[in-house]
Protein backbone atom coordinates (compact mmCIF):
# COMPACT_ATOMS: atom_id res chain seq x y z
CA UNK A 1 27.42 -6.32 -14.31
CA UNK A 2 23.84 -5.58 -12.63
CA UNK A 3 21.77 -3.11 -15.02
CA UNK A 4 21.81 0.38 -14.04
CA UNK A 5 18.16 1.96 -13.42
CA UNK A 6 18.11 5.49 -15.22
CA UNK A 7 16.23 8.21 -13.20
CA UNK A 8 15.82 11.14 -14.37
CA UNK A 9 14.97 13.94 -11.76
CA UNK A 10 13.60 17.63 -11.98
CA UNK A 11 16.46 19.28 -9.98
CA UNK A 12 14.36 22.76 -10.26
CA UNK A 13 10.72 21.72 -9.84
CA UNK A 14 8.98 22.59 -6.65
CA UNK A 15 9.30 24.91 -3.47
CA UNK A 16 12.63 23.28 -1.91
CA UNK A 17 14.53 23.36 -5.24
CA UNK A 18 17.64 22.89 -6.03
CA UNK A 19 18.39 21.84 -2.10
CA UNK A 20 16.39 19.43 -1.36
CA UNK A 21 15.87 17.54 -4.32
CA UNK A 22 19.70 17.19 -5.08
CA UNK A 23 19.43 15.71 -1.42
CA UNK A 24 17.28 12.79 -1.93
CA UNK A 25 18.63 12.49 -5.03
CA UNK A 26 22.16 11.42 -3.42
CA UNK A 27 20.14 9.61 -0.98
CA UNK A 28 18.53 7.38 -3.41
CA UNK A 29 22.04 6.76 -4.90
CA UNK A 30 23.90 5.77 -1.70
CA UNK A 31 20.91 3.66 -0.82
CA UNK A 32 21.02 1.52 -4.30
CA UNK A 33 23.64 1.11 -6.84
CA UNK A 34 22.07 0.10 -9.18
CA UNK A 35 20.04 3.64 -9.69
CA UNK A 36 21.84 6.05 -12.48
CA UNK A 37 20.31 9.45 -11.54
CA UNK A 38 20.22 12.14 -14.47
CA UNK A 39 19.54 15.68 -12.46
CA UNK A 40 17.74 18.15 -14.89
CA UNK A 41 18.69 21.56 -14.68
CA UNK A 42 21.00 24.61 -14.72
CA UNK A 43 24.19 22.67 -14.86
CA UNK A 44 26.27 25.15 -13.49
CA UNK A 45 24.11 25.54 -10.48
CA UNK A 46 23.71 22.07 -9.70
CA UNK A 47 27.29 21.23 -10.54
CA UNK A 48 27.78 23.76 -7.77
CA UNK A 49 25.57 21.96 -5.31
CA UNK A 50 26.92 18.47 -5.74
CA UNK A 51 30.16 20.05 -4.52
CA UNK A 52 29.28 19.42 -1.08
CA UNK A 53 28.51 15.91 -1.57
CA UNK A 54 30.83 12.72 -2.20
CA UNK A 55 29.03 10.33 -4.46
CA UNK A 56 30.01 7.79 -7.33
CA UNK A 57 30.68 9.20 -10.28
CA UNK A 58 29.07 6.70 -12.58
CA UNK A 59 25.76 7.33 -10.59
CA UNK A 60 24.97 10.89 -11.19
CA UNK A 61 24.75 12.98 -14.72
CA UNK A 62 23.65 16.57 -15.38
CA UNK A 63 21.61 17.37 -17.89
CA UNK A 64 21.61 20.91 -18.63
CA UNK A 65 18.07 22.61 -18.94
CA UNK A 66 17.99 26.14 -18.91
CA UNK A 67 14.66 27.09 -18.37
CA UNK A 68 12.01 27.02 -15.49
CA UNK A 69 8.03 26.21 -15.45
CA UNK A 70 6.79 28.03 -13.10
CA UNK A 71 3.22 26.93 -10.69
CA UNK A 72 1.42 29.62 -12.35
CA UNK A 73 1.93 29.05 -15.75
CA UNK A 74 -0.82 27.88 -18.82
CA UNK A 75 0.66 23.88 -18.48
CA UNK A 76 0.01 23.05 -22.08
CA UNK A 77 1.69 26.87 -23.39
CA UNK A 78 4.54 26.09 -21.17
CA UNK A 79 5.29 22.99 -22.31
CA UNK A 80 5.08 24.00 -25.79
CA UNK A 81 7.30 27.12 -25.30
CA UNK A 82 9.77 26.25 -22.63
CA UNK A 83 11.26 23.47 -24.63
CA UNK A 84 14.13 23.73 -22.67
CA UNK A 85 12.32 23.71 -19.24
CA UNK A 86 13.82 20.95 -16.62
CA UNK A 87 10.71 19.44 -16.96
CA UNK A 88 10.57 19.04 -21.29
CA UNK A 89 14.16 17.80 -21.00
CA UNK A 90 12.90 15.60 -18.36
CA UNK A 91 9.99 13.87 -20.16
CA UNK A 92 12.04 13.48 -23.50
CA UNK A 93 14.39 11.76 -22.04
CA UNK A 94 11.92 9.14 -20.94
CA UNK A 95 10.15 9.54 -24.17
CA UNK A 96 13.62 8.76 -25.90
CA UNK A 97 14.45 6.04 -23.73
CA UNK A 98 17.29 7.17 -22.31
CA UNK A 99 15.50 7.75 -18.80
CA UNK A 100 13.44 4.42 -17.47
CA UNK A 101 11.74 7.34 -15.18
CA UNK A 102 10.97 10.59 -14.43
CA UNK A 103 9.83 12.69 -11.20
CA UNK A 104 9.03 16.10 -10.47
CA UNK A 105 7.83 18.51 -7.67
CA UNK A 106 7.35 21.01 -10.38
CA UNK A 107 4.09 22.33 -11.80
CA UNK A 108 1.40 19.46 -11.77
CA UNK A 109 -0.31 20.95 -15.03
CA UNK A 110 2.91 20.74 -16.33
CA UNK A 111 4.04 17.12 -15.98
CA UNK A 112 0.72 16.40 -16.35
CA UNK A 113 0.15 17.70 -19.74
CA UNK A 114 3.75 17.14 -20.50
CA UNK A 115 3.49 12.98 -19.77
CA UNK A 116 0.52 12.67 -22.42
CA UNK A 117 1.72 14.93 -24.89
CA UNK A 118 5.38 13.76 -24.94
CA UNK A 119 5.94 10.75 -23.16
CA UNK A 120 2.25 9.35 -24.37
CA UNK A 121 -0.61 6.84 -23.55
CA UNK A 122 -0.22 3.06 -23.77
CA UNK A 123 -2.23 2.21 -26.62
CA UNK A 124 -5.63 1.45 -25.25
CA UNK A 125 -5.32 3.31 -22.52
CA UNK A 126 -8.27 6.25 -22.31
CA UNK A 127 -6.89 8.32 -19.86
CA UNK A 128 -3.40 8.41 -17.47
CA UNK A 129 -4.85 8.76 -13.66
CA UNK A 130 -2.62 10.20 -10.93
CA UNK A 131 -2.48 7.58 -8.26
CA UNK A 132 -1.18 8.77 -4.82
CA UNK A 133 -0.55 5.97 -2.23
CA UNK A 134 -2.14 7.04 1.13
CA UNK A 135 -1.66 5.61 4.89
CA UNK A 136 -4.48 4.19 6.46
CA UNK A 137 -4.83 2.06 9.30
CA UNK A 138 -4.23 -0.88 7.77
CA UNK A 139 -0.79 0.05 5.69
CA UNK A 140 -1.85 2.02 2.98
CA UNK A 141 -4.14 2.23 -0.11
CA UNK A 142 -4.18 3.92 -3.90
CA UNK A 143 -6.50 6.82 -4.44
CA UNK A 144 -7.15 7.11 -8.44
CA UNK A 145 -7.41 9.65 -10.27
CA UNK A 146 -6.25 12.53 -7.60
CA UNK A 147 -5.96 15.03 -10.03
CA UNK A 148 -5.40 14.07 -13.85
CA UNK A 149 -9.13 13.61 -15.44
CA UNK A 150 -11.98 16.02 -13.33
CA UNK A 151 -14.38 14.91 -16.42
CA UNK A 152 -13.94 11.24 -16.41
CA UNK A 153 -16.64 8.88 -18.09
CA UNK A 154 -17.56 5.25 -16.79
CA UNK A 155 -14.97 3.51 -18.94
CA UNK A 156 -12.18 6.06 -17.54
CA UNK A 157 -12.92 4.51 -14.02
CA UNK A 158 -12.79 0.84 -15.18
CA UNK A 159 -9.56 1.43 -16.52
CA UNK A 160 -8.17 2.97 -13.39
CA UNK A 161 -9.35 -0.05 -11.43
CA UNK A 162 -7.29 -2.09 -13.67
CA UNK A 163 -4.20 -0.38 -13.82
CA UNK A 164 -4.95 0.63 -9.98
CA UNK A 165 -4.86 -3.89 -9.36
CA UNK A 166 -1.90 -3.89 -11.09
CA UNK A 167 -0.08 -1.32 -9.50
CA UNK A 168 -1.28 -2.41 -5.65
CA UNK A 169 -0.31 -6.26 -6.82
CA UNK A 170 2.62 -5.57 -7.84
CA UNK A 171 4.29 -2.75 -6.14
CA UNK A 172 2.87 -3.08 -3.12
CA UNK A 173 2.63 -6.87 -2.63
CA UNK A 174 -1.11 -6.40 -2.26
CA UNK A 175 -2.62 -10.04 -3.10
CA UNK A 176 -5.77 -9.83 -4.82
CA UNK A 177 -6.29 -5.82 -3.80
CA UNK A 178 -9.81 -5.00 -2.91
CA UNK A 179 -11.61 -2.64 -5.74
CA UNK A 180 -14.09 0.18 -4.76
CA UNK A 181 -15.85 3.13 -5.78
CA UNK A 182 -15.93 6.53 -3.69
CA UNK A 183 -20.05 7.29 -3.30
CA UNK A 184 -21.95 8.73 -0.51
CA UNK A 185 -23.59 5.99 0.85
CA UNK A 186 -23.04 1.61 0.42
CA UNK A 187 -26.04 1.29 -1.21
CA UNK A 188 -25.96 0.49 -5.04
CA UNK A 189 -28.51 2.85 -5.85
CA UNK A 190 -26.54 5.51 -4.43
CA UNK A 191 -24.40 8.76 -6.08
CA UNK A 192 -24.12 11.01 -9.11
CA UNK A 193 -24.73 9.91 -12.44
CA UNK A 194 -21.60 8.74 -12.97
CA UNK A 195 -20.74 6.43 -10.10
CA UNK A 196 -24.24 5.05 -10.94
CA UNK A 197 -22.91 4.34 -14.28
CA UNK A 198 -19.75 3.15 -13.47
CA UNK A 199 -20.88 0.72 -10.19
CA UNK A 200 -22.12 -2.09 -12.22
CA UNK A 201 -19.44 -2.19 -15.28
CA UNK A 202 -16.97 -2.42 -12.14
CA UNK A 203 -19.52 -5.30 -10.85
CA UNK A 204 -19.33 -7.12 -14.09
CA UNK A 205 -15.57 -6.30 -14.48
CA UNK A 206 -13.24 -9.56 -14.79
CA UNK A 207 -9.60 -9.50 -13.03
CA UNK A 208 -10.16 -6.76 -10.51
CA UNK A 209 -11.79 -7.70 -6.67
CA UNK A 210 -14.48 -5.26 -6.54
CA UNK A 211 -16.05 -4.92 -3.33
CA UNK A 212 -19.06 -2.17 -3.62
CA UNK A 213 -19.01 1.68 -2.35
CA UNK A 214 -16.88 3.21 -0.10
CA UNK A 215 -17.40 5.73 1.83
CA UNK A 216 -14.97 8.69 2.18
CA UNK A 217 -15.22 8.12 6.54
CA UNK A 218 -13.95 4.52 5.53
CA UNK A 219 -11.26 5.22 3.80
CA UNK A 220 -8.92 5.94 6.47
CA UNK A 221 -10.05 2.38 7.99
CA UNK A 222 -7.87 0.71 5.26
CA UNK A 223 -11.83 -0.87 3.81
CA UNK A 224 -10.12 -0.99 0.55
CA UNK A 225 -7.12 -0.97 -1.44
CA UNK A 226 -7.78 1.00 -4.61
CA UNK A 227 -10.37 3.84 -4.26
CA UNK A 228 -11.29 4.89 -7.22
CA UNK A 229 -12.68 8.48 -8.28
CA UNK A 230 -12.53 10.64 -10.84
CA UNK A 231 -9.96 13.74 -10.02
CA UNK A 232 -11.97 16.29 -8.49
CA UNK A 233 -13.30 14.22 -6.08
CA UNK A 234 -9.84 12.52 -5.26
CA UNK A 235 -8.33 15.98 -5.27
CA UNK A 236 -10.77 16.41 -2.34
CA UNK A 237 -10.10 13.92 -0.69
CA UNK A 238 -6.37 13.78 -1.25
CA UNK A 239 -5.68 17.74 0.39
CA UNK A 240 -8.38 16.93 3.48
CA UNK A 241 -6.53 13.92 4.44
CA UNK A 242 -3.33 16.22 4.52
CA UNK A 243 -4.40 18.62 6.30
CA UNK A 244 -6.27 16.91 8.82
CA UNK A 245 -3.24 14.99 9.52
CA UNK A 246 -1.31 17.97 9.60
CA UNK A 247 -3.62 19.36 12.71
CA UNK A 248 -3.82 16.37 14.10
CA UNK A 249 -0.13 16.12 14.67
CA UNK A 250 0.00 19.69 15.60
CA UNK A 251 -2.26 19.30 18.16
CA UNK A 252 -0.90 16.15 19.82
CA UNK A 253 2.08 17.86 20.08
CA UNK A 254 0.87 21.04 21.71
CA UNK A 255 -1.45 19.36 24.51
CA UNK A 256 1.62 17.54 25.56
CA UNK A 257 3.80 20.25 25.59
CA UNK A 258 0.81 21.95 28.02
CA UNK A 259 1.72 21.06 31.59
CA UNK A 260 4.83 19.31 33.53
CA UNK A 261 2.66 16.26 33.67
CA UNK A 262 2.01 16.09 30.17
CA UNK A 263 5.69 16.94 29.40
CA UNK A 264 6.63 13.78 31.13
CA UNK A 265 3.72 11.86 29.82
CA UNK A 266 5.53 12.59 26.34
CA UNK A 267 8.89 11.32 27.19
CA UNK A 268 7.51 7.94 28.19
CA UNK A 269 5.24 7.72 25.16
CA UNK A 270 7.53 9.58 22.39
CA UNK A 271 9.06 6.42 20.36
CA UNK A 272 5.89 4.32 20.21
CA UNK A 273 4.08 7.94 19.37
CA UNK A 274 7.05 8.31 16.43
CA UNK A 275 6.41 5.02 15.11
CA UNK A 276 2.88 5.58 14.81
CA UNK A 277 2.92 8.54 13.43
CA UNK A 278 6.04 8.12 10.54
CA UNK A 279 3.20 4.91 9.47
CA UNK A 280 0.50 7.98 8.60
CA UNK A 281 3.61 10.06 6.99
CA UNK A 282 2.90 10.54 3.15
CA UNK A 283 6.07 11.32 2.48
CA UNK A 284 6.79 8.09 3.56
CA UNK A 285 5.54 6.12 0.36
CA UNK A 286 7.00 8.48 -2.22
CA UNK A 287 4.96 10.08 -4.86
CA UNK A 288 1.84 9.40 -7.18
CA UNK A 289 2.69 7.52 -10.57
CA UNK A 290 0.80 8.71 -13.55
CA UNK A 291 -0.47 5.33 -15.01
CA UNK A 292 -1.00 4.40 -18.71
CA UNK A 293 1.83 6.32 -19.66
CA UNK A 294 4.59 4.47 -22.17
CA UNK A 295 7.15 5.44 -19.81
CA UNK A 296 7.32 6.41 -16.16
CA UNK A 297 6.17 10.20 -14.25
CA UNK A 298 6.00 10.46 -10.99
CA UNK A 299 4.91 13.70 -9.62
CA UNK A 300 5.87 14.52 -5.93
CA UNK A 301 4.24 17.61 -3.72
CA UNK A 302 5.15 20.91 -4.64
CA UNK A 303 6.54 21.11 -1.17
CA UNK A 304 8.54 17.99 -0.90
CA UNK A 305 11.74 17.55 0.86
CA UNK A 306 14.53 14.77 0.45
CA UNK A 307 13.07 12.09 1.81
CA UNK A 308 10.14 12.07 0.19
CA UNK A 309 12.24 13.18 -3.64
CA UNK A 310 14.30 9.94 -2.23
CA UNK A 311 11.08 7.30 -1.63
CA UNK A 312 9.79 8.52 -4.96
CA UNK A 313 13.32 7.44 -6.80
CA UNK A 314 13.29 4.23 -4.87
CA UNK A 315 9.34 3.77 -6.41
CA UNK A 316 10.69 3.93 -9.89
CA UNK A 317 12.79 0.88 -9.07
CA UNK A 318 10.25 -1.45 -8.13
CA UNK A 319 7.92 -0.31 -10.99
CA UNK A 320 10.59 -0.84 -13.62
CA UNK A 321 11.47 -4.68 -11.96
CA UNK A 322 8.07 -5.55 -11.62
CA UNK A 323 7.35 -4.09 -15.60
CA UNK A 324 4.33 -2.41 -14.15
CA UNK A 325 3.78 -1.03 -17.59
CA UNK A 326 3.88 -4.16 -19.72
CA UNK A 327 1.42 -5.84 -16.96
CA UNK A 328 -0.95 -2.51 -18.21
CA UNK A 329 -0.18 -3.30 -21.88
CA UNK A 330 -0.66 -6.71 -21.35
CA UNK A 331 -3.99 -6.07 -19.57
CA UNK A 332 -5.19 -3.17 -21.49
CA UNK A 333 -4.41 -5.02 -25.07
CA UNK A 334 -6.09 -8.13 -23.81
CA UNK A 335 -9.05 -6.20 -22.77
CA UNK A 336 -9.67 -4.26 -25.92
CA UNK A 337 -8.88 -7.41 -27.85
C-alpha cells in the first residue's frame, strides 16, 4: 500500500473561501491518490460544500476550526488568541505530525508568524524566507525572501541562497541553479550596505553557483535561478511583476479586440498566444514555501482560485519525496558544524 501524503488545507483563508479552495482541493485529490487532504474549517459548512462533489472517502477529512483570522488582524495577537482559527489548527497539525503540509490563502502575517512560532525553525536556521517561484523567459526562477524578513543581515541572505539551491535542485530539477544577488548595478562595488556586505560571503560561499548581481530588468530574462533579497525589496519586486503582467495581458487583449482585422488576427494567433501566456501564469507554479521551517507552509495569494490552491497541494508532494527539509538540515547542520 503506497503512503498517503497528508495535506492539510485552510478551507477559510483568503478572498475565494470556502469555494474555491474546497475546489482545488478535490482537484488535487482526483489528480493523485496518494494525497490525504485534511480541510480546516467550520465543519458544518464545508461538510455542506463537499456535497456537490463525488470524491474518495479515504482522501478527504474535516477538521473542525471554528474561528477566522481575518487580513487585518495584529498576526502575532491572532495567533495567540484565535487558537481555534483554521489557520492554528492548521499549523499544529503539522507541528504534531499529523499533517506532512500545510497551505493557506489566509492572512500572510498570520501563517507567517504562526509557522515560526508553532511549527518552528530547523535548528540552525536564522530566519524562514518566503520563496515564490516566478515565470521568466526561460521557465521560471525563486525570488527569496518576498516577504518574511524586511530587516535581514548578511548571514540571513547566505542562508536563503542555500536553502534557495536546494529547493531549485530539487523541486524544480534545476542542475546546479545559478545564485545571485538583487543590486542596482553588476558591478561589485555596487548597492546598500547590506548587499555590499552580503556580495562577497556569497562569493566565498561553498555549494551554491553564485554568479554576481542581478539586476531587477534581468530578472524577467531568466539570468538566474535564485534571486535573492531581503523581503522588502522582493515584496517589490514580487507585486510589480504582477501587475505588470496583469496590464500586459489586458492590453493584448483589448488592441485585438479593436478592429475586424485585429479580431481575425486573434483567431489565427489565439492557441500559440494561450500557450505563451499560461507559461507567464503564476498561478501556474503554485505557491511560495516558507523555508527552514521543521515542517511544511505554503502560503498562496490572498486572491487565489482552484487551480492555483490545486498546484500548491501538488508542491507539497514533491517537497515531501524529495525531503527538501532534511537536504536543509543536512546542509544547515553541516554548515554550522
Amino acid at each position: 500500500m503506497q503512503e498517503m501524503i497528508r495535506v492539510a488545507v485552510d478551507a477559510m483563508g483568503g478572498d475565494n473561501a470556502p469555494d474555491e479552495i474546497i475546489k482545488g482541493a478535490m482537484e488535487a485529490a482526483a489528480l493523485r491518490e496518494d494525497i490525504q487532504i485534511l480541510l480546516v474549517g467550520k465543519e458544518e459548512l464545508i461538510r455542506e460544500k463537499l456535497k456537490g462533489y463525488t470524491y474518495r472517502e479515504e482522501q478527504i477529512e474535516v477538521v473542525n476550526a471554528t474561528e477566522v483570522i481575518e487580513t487585518a488582524e495584529p498576526p502575532v495577537a491572532a495567533i495567540r488568541t484565535k487558537k481555534d482559527s483554521s489557520i492554528v489548527v492548521g499549523l499544529k497539525l503539522v507541528k504534531e505530525e499529523k499533517a506532512d503540509a500545510f497551505v493557506s490563502a489566509g492572512s500572510s502575517g498570520a501563517v507567517l508568524a504562526g509557522g515560526q512560532l508553532l511549527v518552528g525553525r530547523i535548528k540552525g536556521v536564522e530566519r524562514p524566507p518566503l520563496a515564490p517561484l516566478i515565470p521568466t523567459e526561460k521557465g521560471v526562477s525563486l525570488l527569496i525572501d518576498c516577504g518574511a524578513n524586511v530587516d535581514a543581515r548578511p548571514s540571513h541572505l547566505v542562508q536563503f541562497a542555500k536553502m534557495g539551491s536546494i529547493y531549485m535542485e530539487h523541486v524544480m530539477g534545476v542542475k546546479n541553479p545559478r545564485v545571485a544577488i538583487v543590486n542596482i548595478g553588476a558591478e561589485e562595488e555596487k548597492g546598500n550596505a547590506l548587499v555590499k556586505e552580503t556580495y562577497p560571503l556569497l562569493k566565498e560561499c561553498e555549494g551554491i553557483n553564485f554568479v554576481g548581481n542581478i539586476e531587477a530588468r534581468e530578472i524577467p530574462h531568466g539570468q538566474a535561478d535564485v534571486i535573492v533579497c531581503e523581503a522588502f525589496v522582493g515584496n517589490v519586486i514580487l507585486k510589480l511583476y504582477e501587475g505588470v503582467g496583469a496590464v500586459l495581458v489586458s492590453k493584448i487583449k483589448s488592441g485585438m479586440m479593436s478592429s475586424l482585422r485585429s479580431k481575425i488576427g486573434a483567431l489565427l494567433v489565439k492557441p500559440a498566444l494561450k500557450e505563451t501566456l499560461k507559461s507567464f501564469d503564476a498561478t501556474e507554479y503554485g505557491g511560495a514555501p516558507l523555508l527552514g521551517l521543521r515542517g511544511l507552509v505554503v502560503k498562496t495569494h490572498g486572491s487565489s482560485k482552484a487551480k492555483e490552491v490545486k498546484n500548491s497541494i501538488i508542491q507539497c508532494v514533491t517537497f515531501k519525496e524529495q525531503r527538501i527539509n532534511d537536504k536543509i538540515k543536512e546542509n544547515i547542520v553541516r554548515e554550522e558544524g
